[in-house]
C-alpha atoms as a PDB file:
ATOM      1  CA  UNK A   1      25.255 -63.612  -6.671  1.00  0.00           C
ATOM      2  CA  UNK A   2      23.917 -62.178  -3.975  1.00  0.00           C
ATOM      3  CA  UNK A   3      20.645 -63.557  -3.711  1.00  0.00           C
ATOM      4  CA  UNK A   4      21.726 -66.935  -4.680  1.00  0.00           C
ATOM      5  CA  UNK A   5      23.734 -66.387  -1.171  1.00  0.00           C
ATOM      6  CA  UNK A   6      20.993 -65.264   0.686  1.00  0.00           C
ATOM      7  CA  UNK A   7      18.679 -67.701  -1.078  1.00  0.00           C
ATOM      8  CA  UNK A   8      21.122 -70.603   0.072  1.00  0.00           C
ATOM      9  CA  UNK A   9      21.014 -69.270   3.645  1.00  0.00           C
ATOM     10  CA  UNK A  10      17.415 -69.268   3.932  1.00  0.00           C
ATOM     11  CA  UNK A  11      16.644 -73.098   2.467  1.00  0.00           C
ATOM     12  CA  UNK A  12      19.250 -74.289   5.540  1.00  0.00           C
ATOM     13  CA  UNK A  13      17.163 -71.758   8.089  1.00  0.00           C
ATOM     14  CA  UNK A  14      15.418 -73.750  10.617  1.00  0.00           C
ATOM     15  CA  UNK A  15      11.277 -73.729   9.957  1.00  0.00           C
ATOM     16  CA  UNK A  16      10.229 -71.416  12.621  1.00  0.00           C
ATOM     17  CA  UNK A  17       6.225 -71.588  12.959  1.00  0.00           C
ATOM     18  CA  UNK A  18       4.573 -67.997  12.737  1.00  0.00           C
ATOM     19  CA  UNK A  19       2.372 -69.004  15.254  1.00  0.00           C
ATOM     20  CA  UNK A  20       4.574 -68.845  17.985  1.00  0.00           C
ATOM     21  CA  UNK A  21       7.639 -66.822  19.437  1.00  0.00           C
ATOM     22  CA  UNK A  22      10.581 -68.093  18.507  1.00  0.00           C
ATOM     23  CA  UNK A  23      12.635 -68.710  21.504  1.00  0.00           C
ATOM     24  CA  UNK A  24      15.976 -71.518  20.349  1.00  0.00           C
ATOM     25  CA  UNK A  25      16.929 -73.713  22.582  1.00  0.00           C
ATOM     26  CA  UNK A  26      20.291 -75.147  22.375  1.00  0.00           C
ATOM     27  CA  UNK A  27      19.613 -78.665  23.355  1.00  0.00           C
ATOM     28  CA  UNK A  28      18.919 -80.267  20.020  1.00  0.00           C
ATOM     29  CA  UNK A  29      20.304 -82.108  17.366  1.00  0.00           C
ATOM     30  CA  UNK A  30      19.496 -83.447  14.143  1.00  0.00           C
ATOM     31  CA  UNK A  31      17.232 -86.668  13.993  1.00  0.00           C
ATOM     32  CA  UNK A  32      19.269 -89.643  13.416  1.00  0.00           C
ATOM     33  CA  UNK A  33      18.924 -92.962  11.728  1.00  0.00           C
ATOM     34  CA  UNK A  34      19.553 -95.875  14.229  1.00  0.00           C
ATOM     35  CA  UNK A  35      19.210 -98.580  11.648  1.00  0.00           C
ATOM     36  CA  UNK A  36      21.098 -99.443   8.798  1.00  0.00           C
ATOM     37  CA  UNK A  37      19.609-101.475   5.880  1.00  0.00           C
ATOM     38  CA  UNK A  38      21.371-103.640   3.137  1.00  0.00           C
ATOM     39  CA  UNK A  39      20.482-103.969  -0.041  1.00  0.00           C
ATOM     40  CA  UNK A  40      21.435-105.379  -3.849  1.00  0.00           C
ATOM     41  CA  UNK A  41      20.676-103.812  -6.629  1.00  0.00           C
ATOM     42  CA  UNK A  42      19.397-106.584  -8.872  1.00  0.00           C
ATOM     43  CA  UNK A  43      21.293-104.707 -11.525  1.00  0.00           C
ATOM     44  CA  UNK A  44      24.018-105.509 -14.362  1.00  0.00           C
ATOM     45  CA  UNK A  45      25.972-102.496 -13.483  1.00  0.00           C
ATOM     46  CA  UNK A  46      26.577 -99.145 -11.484  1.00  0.00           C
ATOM     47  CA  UNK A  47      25.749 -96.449 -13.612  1.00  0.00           C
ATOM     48  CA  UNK A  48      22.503 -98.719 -14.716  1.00  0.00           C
ATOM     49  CA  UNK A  49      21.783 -98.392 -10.524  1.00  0.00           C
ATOM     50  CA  UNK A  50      22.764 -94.837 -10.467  1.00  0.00           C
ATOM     51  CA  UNK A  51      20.367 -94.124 -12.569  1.00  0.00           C
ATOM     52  CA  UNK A  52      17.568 -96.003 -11.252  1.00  0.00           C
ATOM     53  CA  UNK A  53      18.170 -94.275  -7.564  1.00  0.00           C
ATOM     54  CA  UNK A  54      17.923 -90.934  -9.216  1.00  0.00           C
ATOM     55  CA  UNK A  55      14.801 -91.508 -11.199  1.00  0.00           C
ATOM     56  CA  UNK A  56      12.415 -94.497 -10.276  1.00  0.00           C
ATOM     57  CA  UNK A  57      11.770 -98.253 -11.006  1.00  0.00           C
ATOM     58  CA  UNK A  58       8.864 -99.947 -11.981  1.00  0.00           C
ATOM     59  CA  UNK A  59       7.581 -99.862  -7.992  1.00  0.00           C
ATOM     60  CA  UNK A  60       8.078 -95.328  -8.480  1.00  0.00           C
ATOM     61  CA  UNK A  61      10.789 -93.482  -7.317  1.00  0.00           C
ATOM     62  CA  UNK A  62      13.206 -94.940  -5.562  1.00  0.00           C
ATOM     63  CA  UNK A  63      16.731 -93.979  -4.070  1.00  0.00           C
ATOM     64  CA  UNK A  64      19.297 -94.993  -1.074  1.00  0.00           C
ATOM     65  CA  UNK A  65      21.878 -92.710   0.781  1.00  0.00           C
ATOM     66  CA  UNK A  66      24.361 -95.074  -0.631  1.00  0.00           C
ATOM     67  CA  UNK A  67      25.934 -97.346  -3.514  1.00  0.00           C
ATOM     68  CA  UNK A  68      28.732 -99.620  -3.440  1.00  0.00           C
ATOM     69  CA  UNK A  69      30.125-100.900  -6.236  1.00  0.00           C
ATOM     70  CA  UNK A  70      31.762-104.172  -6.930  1.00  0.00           C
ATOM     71  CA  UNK A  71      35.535-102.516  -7.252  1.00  0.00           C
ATOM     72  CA  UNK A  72      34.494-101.057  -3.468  1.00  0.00           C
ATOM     73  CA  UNK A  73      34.111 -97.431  -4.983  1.00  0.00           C
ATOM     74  CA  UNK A  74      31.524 -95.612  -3.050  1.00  0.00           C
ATOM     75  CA  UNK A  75      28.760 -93.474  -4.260  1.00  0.00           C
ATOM     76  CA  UNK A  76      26.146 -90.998  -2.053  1.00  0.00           C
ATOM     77  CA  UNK A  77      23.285 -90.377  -3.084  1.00  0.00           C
ATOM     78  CA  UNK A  78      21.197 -89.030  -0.298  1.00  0.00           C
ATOM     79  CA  UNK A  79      22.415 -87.228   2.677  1.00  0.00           C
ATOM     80  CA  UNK A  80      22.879 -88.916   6.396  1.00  0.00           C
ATOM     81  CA  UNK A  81      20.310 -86.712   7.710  1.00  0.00           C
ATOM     82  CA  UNK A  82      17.500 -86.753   4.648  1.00  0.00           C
ATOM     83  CA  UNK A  83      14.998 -89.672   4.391  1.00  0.00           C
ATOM     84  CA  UNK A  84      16.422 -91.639   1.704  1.00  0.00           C
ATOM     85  CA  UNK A  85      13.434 -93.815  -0.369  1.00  0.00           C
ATOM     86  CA  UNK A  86      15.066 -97.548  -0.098  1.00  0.00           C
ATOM     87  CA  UNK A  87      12.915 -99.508   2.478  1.00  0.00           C
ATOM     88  CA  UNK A  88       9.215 -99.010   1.914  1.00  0.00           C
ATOM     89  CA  UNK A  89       6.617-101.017   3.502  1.00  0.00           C
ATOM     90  CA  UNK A  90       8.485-103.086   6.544  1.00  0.00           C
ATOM     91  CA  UNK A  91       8.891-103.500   9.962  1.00  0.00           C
ATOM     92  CA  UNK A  92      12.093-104.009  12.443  1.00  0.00           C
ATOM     93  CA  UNK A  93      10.932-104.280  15.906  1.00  0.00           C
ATOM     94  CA  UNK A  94       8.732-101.289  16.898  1.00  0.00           C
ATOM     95  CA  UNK A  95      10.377 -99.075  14.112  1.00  0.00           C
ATOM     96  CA  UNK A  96       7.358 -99.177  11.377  1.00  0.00           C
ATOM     97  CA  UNK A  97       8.853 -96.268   8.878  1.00  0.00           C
ATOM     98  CA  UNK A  98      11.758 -97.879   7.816  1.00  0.00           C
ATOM     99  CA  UNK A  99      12.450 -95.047   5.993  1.00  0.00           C
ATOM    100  CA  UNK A 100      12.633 -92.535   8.283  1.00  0.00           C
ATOM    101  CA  UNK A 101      14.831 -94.924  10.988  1.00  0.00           C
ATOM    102  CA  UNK A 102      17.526 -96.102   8.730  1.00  0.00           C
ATOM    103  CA  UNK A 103      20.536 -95.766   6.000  1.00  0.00           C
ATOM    104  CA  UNK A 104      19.718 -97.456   3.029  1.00  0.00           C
ATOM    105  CA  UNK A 105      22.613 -99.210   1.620  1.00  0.00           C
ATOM    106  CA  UNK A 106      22.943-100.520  -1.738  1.00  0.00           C
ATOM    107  CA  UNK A 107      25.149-103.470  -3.076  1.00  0.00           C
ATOM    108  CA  UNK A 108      25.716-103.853  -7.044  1.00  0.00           C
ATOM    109  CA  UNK A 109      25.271-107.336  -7.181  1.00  0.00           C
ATOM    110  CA  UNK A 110      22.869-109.109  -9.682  1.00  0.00           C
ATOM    111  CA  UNK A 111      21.420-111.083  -6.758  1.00  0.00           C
ATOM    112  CA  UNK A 112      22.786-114.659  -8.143  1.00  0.00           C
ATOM    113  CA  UNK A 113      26.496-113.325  -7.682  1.00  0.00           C
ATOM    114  CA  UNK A 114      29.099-113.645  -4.833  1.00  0.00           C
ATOM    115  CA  UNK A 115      29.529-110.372  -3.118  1.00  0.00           C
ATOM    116  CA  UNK A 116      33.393-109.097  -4.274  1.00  0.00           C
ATOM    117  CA  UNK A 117      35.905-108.669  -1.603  1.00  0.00           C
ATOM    118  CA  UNK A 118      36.900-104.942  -2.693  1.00  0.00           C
ATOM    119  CA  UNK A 119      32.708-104.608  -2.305  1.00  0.00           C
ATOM    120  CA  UNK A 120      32.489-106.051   1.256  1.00  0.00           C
ATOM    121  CA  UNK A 121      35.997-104.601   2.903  1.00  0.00           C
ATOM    122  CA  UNK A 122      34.750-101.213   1.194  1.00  0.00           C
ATOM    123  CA  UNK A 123      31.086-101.418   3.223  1.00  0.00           C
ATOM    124  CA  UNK A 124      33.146-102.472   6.223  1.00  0.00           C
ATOM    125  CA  UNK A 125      34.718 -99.039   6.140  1.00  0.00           C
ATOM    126  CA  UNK A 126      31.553 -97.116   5.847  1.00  0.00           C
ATOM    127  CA  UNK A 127      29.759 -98.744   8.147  1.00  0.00           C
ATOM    128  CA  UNK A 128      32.538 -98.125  10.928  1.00  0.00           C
ATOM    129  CA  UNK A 129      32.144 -94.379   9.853  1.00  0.00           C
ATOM    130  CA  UNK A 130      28.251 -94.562   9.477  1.00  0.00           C
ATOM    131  CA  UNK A 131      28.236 -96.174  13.044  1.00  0.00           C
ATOM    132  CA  UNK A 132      30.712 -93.752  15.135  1.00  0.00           C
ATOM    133  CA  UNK A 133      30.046 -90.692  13.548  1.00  0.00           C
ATOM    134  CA  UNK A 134      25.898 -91.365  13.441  1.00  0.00           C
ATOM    135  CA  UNK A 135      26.087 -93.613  16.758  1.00  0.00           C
ATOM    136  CA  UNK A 136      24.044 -96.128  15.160  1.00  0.00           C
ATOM    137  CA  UNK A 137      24.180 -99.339  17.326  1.00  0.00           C
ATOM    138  CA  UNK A 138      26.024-101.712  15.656  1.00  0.00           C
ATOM    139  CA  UNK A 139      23.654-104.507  16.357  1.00  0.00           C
ATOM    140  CA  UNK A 140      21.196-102.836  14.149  1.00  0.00           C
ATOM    141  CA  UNK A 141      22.559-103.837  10.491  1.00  0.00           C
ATOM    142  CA  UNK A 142      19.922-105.688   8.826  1.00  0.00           C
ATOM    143  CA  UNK A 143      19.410-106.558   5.105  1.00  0.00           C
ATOM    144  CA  UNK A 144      15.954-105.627   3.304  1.00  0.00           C
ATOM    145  CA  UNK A 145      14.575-108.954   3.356  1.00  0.00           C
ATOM    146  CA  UNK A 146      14.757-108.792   7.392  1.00  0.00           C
ATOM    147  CA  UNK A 147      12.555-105.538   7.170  1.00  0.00           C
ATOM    148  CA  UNK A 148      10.293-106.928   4.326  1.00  0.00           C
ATOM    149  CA  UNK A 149       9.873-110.707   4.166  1.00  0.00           C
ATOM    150  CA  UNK A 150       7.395-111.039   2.110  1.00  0.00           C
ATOM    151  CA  UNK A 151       8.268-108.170  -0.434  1.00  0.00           C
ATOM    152  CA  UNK A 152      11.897-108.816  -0.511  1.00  0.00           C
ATOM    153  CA  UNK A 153      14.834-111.050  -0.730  1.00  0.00           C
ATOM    154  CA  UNK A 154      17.471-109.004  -0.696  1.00  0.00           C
ATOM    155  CA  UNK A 155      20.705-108.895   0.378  1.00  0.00           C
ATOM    156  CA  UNK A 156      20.174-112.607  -0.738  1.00  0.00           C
ATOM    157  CA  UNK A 157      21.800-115.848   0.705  1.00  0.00           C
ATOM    158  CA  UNK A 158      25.131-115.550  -0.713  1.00  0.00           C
ATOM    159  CA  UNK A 159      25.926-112.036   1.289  1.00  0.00           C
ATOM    160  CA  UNK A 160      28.639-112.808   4.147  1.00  0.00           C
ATOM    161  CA  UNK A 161      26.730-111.792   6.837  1.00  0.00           C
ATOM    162  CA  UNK A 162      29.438-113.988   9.543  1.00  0.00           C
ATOM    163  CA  UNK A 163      31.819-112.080   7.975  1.00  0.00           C
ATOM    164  CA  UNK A 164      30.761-108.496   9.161  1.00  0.00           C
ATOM    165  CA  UNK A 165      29.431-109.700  12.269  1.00  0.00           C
ATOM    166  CA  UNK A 166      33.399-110.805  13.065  1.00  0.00           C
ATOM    167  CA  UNK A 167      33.945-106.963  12.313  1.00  0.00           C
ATOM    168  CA  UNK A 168      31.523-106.177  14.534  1.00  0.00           C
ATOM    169  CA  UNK A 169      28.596-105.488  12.567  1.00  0.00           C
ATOM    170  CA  UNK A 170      25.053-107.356  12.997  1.00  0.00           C
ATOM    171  CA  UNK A 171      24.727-110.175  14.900  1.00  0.00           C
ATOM    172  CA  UNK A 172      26.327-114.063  14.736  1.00  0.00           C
ATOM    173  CA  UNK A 173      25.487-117.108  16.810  1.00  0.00           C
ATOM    174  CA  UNK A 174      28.535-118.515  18.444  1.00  0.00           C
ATOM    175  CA  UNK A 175      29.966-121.738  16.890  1.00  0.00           C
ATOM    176  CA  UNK A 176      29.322-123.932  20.373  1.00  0.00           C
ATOM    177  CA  UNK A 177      25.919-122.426  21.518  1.00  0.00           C
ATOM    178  CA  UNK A 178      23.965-125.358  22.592  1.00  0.00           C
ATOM    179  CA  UNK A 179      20.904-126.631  21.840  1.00  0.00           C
ATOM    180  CA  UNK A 180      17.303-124.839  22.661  1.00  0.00           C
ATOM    181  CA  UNK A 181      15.991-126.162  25.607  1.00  0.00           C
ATOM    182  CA  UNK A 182      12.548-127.903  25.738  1.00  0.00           C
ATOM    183  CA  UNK A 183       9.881-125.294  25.477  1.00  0.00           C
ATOM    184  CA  UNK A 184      11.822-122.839  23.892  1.00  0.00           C
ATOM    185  CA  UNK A 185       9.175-120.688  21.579  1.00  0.00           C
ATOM    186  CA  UNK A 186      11.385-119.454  18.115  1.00  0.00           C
ATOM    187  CA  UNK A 187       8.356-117.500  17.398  1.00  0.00           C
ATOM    188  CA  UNK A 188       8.953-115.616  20.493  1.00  0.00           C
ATOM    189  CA  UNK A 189      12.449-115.217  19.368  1.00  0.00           C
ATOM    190  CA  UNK A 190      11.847-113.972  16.463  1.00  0.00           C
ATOM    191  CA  UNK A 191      10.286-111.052  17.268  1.00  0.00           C
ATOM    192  CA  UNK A 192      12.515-110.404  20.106  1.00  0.00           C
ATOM    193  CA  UNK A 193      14.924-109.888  17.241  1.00  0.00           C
ATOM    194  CA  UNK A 194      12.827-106.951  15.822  1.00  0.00           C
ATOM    195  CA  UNK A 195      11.043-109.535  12.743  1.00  0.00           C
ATOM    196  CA  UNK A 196       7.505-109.469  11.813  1.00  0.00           C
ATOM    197  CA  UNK A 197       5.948-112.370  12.032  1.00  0.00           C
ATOM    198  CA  UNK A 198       2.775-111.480   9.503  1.00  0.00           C
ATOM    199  CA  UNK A 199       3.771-114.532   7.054  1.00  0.00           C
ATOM    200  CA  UNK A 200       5.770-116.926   8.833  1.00  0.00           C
ATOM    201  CA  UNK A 201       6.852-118.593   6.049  1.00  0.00           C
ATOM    202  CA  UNK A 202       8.704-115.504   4.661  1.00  0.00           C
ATOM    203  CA  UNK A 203       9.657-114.641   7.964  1.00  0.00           C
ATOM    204  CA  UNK A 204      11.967-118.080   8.216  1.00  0.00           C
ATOM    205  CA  UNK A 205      13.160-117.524   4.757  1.00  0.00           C
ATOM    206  CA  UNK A 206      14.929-114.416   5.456  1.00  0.00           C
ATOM    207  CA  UNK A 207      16.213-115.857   8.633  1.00  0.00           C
ATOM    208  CA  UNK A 208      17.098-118.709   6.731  1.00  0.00           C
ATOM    209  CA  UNK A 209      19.132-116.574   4.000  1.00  0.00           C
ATOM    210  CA  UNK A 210      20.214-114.122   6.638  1.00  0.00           C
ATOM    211  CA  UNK A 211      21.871-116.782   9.301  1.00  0.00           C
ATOM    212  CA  UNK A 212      22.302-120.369   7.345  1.00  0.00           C
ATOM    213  CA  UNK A 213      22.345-119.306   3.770  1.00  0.00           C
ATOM    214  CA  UNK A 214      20.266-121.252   2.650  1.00  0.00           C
ATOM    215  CA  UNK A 215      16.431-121.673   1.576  1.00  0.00           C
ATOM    216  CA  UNK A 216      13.516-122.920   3.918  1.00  0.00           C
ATOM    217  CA  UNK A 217      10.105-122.039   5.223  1.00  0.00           C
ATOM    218  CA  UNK A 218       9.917-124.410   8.262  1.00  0.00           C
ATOM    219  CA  UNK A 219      12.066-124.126  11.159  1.00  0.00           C
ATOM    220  CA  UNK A 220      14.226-126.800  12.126  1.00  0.00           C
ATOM    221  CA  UNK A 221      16.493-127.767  15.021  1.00  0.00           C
ATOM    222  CA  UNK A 222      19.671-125.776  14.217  1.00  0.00           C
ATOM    223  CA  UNK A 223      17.350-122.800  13.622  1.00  0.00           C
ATOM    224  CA  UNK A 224      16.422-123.303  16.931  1.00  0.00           C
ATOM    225  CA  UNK A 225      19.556-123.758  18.511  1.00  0.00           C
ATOM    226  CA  UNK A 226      20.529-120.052  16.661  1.00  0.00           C
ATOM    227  CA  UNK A 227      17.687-118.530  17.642  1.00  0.00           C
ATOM    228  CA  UNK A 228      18.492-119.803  20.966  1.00  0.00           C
ATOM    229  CA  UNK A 229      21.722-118.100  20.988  1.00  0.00           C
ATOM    230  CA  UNK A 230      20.890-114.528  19.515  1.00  0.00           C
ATOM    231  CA  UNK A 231      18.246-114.142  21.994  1.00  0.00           C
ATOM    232  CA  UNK A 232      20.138-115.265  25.364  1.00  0.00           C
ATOM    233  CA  UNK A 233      21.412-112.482  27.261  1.00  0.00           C
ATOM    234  CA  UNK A 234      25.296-111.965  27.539  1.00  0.00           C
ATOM    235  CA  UNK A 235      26.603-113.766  30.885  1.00  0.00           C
ATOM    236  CA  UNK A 236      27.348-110.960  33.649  1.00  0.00           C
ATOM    237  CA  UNK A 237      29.537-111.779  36.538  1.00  0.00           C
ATOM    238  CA  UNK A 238      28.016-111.838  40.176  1.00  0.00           C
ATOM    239  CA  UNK A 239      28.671-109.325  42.463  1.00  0.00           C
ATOM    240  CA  UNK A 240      30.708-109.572  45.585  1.00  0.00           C
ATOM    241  CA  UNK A 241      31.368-107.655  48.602  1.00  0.00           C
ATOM    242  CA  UNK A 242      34.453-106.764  47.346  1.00  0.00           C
ATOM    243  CA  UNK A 243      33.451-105.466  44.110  1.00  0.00           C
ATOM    244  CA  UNK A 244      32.687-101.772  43.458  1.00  0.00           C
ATOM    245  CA  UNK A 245      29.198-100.667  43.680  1.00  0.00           C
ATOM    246  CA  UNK A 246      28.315 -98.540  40.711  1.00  0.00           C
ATOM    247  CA  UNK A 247      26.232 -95.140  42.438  1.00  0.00           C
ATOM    248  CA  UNK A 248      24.190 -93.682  39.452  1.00  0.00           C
ATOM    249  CA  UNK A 249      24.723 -89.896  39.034  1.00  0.00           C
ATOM    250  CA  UNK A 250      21.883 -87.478  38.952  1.00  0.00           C
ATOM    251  CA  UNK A 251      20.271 -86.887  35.649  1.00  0.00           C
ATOM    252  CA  UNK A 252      20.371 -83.265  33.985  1.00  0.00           C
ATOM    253  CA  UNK A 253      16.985 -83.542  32.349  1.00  0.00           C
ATOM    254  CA  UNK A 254      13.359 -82.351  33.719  1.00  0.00           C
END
């Protein structure tokens, strides 16, 4: 019993390299995910899923931190701060290891299926928790298709993407946003929202799916006019003399 203890003590030990004095400092945390990734399964049920993200699929092994089933149950799988095996090859922005920079979320949903309401008021609640306790910016939900255009399709037209950006979650054009302007570049755009633009065509399907639900390869007008709204900056008030000038405090670090 008591080596178990002291062999349980030791695995949690932070890796100290022999090669140099160990001198802790306490200004450190663990690494944190700032992305969170949405997935289905492409599955016919959750303990057919569970058993795929503890063993492999025909692409190797494969896993997620989470599952959520279509009653809303939740299932974890991987820990917050482990490097969960759900993105693969992709790209958000400048984050290229997907895997490293994100929670991997997984919906059981066939992929031809609307997404149950116990399923999407149960994510709701985790990703409130994933995003206080983890301070993951809640602008940065994405589904795997976003990461991986060409590879992946996923979470799939029919996920209610509006939906959790009314929560709070993602991103969401307003209803009224007017149209682009003349020389307005979407490709631009596009990768100003963190999308890879290595195959176009697969790049406008997952916007497509992700923000019109819908298919289509070729942008048109109303993708423009969304485009043009995600990527405008908020409206700020001007300054007056009689508004408070902000002075910024001194910074603590080196």
């Amino acid at each position: 019993m008591l080596l178990a203890l002291l062999l349980t003590a030791c695995a949690h030990a932070p890796s100290r390299n022999p090669l140099a004095e160990w001198v802790p400092s306490p200004n450190q945390d663990l690494r944190r995910p700032v992305l969170i990734v949405i997935h289905f399964t492409d599955q016919h049920s959750v303990q057919q899923s569970l058993d795929t993200l503890r063993t492999r699929n025909s692409g190797g092994p494969v896993s997620a931190h989470y599952l959520i089933g279509a009653d809303g149950k939740r299932f974890q799988l991987v820990s917050d701060e482990r490097r969960a095996w759900h993105g693969g090859a992709g790209r958000w922005g400048t984050i290229t290891d997907i895997n490293s920079a994100s929670i991997g979320i997984e919906l059981d949903n066939d992929g031809k299926s609307p997404f149950a309401e116990a399923q999407i008021d149960s994510l709701l609640v985790l990703l409130e928790d994933l995003c206080t306790r983890l301070r993951i910016p809640r602008r940065q939900i994405v589904g795997h298709s976003d990461v991986a255009p060409v590879r992946k399709v996923d979470p799939g037209p029919l996920f209610p993407w509006k939906r959790l950006a009314e929560a709070g979650f993602g991103v969401w054009p307003a209803a009224d946003a007017p149209p682009a302007p003349p020389g307005f570049d979407p490709w631009v755009a596009l990768r100003l929202m963190g999308y890879a633009l290595d195959d176009r065509a697969a790049t406008v399907r997952a916007f497509r799916h992700r923000f019109r639900g819908s298919e289509g390869t070729e942008l048109d007008e109303e993708d423009l006019r969304i485009l043009y709204a995600l990527t405008q900056p908020p409206a700020t008030p001007s300054a007056t003399a009689t508004d408070p000038v902000d002075v910024p405090a001194e910074s603590d670090a080196l």
